[in-house]
Protein backbone atom coordinates (compact mmCIF):
# COMPACT_ATOMS: atom_id res chain seq x y z
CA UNK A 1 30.23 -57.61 -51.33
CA UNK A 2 30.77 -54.93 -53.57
CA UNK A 3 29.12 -51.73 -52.81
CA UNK A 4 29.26 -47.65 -54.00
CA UNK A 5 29.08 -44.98 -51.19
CA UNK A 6 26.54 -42.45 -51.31
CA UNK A 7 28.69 -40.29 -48.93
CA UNK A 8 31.97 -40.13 -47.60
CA UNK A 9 32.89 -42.54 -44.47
CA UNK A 10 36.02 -42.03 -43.15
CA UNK A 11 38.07 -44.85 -42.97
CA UNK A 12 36.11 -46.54 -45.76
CA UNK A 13 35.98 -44.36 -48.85
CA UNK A 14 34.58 -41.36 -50.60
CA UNK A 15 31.62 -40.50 -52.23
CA UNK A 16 30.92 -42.66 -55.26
CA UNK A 17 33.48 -44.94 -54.90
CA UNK A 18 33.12 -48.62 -55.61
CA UNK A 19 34.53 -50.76 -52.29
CA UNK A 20 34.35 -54.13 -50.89
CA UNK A 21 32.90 -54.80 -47.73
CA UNK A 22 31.60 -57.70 -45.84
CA UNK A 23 27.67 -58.32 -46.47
CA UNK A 24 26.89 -57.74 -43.43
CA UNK A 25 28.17 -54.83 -42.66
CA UNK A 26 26.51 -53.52 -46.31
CA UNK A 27 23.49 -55.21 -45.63
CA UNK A 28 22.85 -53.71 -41.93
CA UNK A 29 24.44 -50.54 -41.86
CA UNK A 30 25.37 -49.16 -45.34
CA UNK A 31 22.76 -49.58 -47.09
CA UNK A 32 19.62 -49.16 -44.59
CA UNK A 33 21.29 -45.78 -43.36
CA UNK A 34 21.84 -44.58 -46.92
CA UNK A 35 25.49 -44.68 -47.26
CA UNK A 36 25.69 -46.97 -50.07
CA UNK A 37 24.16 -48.76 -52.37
CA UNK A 38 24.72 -52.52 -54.27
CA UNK A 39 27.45 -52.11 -56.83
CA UNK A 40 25.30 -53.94 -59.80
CA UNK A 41 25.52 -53.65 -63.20
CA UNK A 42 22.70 -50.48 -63.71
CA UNK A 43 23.98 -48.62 -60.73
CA UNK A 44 27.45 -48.78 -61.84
CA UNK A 45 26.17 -46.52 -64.79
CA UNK A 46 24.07 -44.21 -63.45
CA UNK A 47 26.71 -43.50 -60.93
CA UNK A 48 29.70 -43.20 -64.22
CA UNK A 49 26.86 -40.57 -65.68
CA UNK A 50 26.48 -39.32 -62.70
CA UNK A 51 30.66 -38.75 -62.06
CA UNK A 52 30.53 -37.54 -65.53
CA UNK A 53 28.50 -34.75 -65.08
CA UNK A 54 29.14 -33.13 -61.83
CA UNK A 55 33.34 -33.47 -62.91
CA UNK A 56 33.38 -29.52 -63.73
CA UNK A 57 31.48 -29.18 -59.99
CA UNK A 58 34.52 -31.12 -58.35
CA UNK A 59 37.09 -29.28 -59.87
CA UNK A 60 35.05 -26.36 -58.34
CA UNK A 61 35.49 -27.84 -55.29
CA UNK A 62 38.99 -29.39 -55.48
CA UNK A 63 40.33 -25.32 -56.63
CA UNK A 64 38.36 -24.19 -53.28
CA UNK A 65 39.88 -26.61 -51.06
CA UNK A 66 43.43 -25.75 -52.50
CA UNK A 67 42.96 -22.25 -51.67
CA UNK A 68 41.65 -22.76 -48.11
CA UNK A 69 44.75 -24.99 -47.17
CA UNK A 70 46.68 -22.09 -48.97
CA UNK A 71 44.91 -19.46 -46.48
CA UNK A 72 46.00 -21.57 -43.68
CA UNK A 73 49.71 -21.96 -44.88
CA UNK A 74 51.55 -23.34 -41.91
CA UNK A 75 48.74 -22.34 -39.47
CA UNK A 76 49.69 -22.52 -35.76
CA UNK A 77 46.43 -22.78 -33.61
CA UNK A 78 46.84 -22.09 -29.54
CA UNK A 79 44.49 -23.40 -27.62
CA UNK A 80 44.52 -22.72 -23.81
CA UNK A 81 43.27 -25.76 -21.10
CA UNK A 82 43.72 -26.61 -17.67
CA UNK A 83 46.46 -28.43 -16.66
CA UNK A 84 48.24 -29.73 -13.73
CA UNK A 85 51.84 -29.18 -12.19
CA UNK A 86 53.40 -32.34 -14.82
CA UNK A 87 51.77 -30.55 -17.79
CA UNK A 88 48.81 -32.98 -18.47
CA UNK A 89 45.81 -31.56 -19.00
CA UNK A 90 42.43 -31.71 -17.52
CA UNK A 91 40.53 -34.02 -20.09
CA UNK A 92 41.60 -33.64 -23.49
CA UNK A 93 41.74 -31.63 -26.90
CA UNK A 94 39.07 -32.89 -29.03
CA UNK A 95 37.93 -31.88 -32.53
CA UNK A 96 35.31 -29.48 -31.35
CA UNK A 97 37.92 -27.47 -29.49
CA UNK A 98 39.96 -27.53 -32.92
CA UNK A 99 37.02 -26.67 -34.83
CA UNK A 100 36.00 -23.55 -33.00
CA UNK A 101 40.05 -22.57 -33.07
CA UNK A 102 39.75 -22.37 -36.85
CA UNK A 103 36.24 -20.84 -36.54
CA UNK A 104 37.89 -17.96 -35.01
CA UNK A 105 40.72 -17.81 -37.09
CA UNK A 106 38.02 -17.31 -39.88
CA UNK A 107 38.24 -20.81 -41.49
CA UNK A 108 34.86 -22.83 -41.54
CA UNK A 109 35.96 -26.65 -40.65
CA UNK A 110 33.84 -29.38 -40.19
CA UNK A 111 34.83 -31.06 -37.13
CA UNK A 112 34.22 -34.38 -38.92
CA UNK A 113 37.40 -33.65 -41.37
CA UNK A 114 39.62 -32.87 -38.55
CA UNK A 115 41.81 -36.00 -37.20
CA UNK A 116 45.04 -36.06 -35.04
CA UNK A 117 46.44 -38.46 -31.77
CA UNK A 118 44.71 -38.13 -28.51
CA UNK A 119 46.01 -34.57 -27.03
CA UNK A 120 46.36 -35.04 -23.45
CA UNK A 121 49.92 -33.22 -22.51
CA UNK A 122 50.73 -29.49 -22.94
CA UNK A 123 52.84 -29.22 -25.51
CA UNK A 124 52.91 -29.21 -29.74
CA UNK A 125 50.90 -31.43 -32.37
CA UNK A 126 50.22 -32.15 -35.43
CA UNK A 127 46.37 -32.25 -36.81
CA UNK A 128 45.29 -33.22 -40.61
CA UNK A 129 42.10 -31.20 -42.09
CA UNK A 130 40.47 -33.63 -45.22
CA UNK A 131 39.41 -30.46 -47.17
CA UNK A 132 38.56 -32.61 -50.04
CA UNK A 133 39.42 -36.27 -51.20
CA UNK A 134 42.82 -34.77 -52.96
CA UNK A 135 43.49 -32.04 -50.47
CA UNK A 136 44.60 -32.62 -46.92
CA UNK A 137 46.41 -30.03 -44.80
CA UNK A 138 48.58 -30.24 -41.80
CA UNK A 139 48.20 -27.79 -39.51
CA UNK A 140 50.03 -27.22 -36.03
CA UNK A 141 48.36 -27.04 -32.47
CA UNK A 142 50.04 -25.74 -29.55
CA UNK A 143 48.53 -26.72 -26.07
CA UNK A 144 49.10 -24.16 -23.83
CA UNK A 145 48.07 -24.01 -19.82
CA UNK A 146 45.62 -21.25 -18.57
């Protein structure tokens, strides 16, 4: 079943795009939460309009994305956790912790568009930042113990 996304869902597509999924998944998720809607015939056109006229509004966005993940550069975030003896660390790094990193760095990140392995070990990592649906950004965490 053919449906166009309302929002972005990770894993599944961006805003306005047209994607296949399997009916019931559009039928009992997408579309009674609002994420999407049936790709027919009308809404395929109001959608094109609607692409259409918010284009100089993207590029907006796209040039603003660019120049965060040009702030950043080649960003190294430290973030300090418990840990044992071996090096592995009490719980583990999550999104919220990278989040707030960047927060205080000065950069405004929605946890949501932050993704990287399970962090579990002291040690370096790699975590991507979607800043937009043409801009991603690597940046580098180091785990250190308290």
């Amino acid at each position: 079943m053919e449906v166009i996304l309302k929002d972005d869902i990770q894993g599944l597509g961006y805003k306005n795009d047209t994607v296949t999924v399997k009916p019931g998944y559009a039928r009992n998720y997408l579309i009674p939460q609002g994420f999407a809607i049936i790709a027919n015939e009308a809404n395929k056109k109001v959608v094109e309009e609607n692409i259409k006229q918010a284009a100089h509004k993207a590029e907006k966005l796209k040039k603003d994305a660019e120049e965060i993940a040009n702030k950043m550069g080649d960003l190294t975030l430290e973030i300090g956790t418990k840990a044992g003896e071996s090096g592995k660390i009490f719980g583990a790094i999550t999104t919220i912790q990278v989040a707030e990193g960047l927060k205080n760095k000065g950069f405004d990140i929605d946890r949501k568009k932050i993704s990287f392995n399970p962090i579990k070990q002291v040690g370096d990592y790699k975590a991507m930042i979607d800043l937009h649906r043409d801009v991603q950004h690597e940046i580098s965490i180091k785990v250190v113990a308290e």
